[in-house]
C-alpha atoms as a PDB file:
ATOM      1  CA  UNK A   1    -101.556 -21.266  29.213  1.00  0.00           C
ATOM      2  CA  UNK A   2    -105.218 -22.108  29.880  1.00  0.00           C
ATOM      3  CA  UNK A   3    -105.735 -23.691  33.398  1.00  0.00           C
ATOM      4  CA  UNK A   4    -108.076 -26.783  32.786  1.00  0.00           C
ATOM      5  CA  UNK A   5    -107.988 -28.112  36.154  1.00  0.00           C
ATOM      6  CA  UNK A   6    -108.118 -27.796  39.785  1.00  0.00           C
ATOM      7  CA  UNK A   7    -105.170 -29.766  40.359  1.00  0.00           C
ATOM      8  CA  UNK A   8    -103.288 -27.700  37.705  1.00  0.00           C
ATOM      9  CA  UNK A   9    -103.996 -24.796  39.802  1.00  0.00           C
ATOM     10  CA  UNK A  10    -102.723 -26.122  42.853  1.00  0.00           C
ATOM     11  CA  UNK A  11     -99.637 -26.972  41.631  1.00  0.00           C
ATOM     12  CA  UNK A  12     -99.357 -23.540  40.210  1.00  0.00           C
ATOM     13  CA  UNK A  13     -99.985 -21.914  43.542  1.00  0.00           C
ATOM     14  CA  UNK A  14     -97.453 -24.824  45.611  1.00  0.00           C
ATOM     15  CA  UNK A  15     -94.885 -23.799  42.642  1.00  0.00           C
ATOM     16  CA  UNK A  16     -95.468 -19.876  43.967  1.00  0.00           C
ATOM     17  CA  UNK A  17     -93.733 -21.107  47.561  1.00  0.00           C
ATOM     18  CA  UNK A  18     -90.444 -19.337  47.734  1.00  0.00           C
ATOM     19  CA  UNK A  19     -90.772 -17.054  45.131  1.00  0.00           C
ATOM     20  CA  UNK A  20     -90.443 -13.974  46.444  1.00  0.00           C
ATOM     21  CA  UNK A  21     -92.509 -10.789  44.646  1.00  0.00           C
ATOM     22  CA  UNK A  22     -91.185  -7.195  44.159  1.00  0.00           C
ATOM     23  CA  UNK A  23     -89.802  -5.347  47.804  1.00  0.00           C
ATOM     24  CA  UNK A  24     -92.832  -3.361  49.454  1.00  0.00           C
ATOM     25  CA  UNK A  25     -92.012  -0.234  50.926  1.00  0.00           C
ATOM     26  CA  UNK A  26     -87.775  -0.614  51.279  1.00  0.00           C
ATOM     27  CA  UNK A  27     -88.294  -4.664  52.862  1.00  0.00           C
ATOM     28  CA  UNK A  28     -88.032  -7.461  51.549  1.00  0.00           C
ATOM     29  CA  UNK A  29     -90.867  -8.970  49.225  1.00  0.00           C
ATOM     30  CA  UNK A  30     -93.061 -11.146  50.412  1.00  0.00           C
ATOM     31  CA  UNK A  31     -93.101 -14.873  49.508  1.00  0.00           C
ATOM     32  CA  UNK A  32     -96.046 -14.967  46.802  1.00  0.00           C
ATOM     33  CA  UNK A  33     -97.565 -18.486  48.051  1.00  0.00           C
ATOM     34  CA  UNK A  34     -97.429 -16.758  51.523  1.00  0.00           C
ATOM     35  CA  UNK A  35     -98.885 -13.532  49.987  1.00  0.00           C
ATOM     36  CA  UNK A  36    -101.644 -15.794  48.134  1.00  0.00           C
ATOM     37  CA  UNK A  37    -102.741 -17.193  51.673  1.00  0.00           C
ATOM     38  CA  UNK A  38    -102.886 -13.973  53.736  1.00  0.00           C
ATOM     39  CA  UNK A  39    -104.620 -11.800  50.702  1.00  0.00           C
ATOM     40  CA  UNK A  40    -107.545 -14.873  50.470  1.00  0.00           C
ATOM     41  CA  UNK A  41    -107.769 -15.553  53.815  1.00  0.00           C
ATOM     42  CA  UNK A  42    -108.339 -11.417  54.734  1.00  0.00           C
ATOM     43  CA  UNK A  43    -111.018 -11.650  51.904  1.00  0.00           C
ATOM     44  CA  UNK A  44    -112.554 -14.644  53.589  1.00  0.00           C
ATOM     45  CA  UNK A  45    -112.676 -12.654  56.679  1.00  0.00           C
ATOM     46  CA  UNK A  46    -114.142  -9.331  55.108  1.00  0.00           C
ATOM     47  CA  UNK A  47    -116.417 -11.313  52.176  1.00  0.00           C
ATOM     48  CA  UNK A  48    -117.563 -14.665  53.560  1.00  0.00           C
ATOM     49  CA  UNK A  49    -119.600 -15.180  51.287  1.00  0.00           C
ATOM     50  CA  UNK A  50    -118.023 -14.062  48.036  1.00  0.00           C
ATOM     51  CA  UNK A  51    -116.131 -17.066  47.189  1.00  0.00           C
ATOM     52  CA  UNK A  52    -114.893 -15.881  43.959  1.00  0.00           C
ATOM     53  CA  UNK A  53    -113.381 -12.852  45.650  1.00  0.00           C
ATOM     54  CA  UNK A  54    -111.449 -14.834  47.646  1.00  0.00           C
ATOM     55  CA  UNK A  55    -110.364 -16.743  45.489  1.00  0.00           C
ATOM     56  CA  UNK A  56    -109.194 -14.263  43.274  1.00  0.00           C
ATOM     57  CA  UNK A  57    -107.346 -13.244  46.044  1.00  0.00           C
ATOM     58  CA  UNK A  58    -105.493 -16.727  46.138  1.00  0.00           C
ATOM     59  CA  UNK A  59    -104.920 -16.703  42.266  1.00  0.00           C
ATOM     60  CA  UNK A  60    -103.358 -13.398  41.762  1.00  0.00           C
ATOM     61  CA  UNK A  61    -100.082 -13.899  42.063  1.00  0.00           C
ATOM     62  CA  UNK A  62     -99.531 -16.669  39.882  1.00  0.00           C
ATOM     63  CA  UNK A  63     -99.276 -13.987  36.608  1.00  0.00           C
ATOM     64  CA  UNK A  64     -95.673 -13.642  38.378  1.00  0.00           C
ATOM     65  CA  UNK A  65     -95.106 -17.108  37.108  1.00  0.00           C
ATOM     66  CA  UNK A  66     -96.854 -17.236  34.160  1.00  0.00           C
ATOM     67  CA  UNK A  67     -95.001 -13.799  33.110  1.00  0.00           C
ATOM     68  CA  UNK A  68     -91.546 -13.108  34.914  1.00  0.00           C
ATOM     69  CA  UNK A  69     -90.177 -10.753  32.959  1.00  0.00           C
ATOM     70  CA  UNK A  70     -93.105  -8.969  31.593  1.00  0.00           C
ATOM     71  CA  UNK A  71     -94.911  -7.204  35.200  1.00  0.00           C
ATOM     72  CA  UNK A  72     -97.317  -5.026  32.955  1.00  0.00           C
ATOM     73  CA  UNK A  73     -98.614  -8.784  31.144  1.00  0.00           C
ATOM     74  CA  UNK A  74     -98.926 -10.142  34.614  1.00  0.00           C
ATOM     75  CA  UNK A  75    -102.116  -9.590  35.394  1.00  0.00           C
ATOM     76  CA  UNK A  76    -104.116 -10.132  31.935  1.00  0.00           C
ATOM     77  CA  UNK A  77    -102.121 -13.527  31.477  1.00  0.00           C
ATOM     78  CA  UNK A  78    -103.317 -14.890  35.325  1.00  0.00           C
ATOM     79  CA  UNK A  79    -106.772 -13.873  33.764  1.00  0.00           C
ATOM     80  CA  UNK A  80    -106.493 -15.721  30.900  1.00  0.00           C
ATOM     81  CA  UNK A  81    -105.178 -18.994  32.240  1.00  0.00           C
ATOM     82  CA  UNK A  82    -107.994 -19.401  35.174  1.00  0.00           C
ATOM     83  CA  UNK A  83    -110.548 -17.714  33.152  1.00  0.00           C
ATOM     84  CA  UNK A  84    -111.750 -21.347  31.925  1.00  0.00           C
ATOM     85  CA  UNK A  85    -111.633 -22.781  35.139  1.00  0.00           C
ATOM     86  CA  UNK A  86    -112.330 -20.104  37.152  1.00  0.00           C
ATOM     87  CA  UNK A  87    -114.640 -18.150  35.361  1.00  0.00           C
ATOM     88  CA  UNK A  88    -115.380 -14.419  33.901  1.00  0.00           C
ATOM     89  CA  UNK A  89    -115.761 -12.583  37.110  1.00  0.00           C
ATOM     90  CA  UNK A  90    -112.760 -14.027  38.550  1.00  0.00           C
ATOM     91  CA  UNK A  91    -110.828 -13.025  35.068  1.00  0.00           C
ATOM     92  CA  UNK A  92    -111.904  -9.843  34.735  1.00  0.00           C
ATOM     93  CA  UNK A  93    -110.608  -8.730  39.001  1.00  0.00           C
ATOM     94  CA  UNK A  94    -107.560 -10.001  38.498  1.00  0.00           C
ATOM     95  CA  UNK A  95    -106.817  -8.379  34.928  1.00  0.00           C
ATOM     96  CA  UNK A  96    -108.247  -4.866  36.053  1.00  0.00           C
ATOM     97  CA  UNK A  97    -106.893  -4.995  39.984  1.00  0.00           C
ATOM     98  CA  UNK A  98    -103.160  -3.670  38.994  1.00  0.00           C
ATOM     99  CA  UNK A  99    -104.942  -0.375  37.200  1.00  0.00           C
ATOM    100  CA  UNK A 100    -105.018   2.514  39.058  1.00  0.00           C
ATOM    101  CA  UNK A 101    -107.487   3.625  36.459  1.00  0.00           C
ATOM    102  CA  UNK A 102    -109.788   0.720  36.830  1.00  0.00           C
ATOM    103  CA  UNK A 103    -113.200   1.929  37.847  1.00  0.00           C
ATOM    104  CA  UNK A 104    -112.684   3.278  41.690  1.00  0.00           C
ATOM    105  CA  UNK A 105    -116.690   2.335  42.549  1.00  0.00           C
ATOM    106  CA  UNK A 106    -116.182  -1.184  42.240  1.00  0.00           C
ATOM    107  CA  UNK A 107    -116.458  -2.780  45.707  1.00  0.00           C
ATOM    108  CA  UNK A 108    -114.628  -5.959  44.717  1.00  0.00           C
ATOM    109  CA  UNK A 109    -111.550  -4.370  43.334  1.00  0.00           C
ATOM    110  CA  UNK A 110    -111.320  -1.992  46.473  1.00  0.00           C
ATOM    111  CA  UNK A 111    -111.615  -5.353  48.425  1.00  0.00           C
ATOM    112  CA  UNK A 112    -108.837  -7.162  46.537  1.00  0.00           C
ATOM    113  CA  UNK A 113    -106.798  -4.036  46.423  1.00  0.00           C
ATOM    114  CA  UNK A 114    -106.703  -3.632  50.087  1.00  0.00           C
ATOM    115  CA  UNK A 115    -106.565  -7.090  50.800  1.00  0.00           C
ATOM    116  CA  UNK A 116    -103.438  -6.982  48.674  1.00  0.00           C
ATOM    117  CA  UNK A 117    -101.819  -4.737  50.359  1.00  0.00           C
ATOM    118  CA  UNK A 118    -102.625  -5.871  53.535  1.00  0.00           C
ATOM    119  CA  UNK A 119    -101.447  -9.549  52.765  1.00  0.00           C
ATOM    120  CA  UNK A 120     -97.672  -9.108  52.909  1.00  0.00           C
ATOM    121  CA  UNK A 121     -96.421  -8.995  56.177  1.00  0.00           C
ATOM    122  CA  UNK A 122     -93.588 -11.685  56.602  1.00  0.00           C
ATOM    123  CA  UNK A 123     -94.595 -14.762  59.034  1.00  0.00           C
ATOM    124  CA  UNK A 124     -98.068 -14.340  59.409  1.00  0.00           C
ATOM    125  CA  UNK A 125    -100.152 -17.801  59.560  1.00  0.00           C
ATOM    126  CA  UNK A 126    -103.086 -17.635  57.450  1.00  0.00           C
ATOM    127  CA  UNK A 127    -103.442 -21.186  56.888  1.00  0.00           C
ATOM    128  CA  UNK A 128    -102.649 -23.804  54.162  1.00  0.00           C
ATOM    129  CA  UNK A 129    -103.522 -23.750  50.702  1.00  0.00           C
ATOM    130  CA  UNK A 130    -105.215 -27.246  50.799  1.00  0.00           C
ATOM    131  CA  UNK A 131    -107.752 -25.909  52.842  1.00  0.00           C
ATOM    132  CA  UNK A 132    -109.191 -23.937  49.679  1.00  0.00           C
ATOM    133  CA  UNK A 133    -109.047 -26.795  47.251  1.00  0.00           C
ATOM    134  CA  UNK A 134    -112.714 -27.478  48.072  1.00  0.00           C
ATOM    135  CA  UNK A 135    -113.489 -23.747  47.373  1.00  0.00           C
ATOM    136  CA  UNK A 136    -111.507 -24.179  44.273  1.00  0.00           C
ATOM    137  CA  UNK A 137    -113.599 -27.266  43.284  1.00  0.00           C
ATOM    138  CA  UNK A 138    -117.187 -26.089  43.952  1.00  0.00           C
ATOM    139  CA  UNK A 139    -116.171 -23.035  41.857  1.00  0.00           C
ATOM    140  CA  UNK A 140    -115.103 -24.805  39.255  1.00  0.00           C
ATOM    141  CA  UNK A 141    -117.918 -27.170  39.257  1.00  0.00           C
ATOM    142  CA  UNK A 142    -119.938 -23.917  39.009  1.00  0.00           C
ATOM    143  CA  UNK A 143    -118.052 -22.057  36.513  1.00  0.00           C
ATOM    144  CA  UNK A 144    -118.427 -25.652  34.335  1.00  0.00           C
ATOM    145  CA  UNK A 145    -121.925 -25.996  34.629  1.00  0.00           C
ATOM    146  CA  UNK A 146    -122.532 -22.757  33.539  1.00  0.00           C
ATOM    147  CA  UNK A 147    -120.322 -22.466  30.434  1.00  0.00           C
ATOM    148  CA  UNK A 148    -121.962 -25.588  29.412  1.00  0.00           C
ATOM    149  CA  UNK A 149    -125.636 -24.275  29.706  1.00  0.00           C
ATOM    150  CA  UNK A 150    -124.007 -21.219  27.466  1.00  0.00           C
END
């Protein structure tokens, strides 16, 4: 599944409300649309002004819908489907971020790991996910404009 636009994203990410992903630490799991808000808003706060970041940080869980039963496809299938939307840097976090063997320098994927971890505590308000459909938008608008000059 290739994600071709911003409203197919969105309802991705309202479809991720409820869903709960795997139990952290003996508790229960976290809902993933909740998870998706708290891990890009705590990448908004650390990385203003990497919007791609953050928004990889909103995207990441949807490779639990795209893939259910498959957890090790999870994260290279997420890449593929926003990867035309989205756009290369945004693919490539969110395929390598699950790896423990992913290269430990990296500054983004130490920011989206921690952010990930950090973004599962049960009943925290980080705000709703139409407030990043304009982030999602300009993005894409980017991403667009420079796969066409490609």
């Amino acid at each position: 599944m290739e994600l071709r636009s911003v409203e197919e994203l969105m309802d991705l990410l309202y479809a991720c409300r409820g869903v709960r992903g795997a139990p952290e630490r003996g508790g229960p799991g976290v809902d993933l649309h909740d998870h998706a808000l708290q891990t890009a808003a705590l990448l908004r706060r650390g990385r203003p002004a990497d919007k791609e970041l953050q928004l990889t940080g909103l995207v990441h869980a949807i490779g639990h819908l795209l893939c259910p039963t498959d957890p090790t496809g999870r994260a290279e299938r997420a890449a593929d489907a926003v990867r035309p939307l989205l756009g290369a840097r945004v693919a490539r976090l969110l395929a390598l971020h699950p790896w423990l063997d992913a290269p430990a320098a990296d500054e983004d994927l130490l920011s989206l790991r921690q952010a990930d971890e950090d973004g599962r505590v049960v009943g925290v308000d980080a705000g709703v996910l139409e407030d990043w459909r304009t982030v999602l938008e300009l993005v894409a608008a980017r991403n667009s404009r420079l796969g066409a000059v490609d």
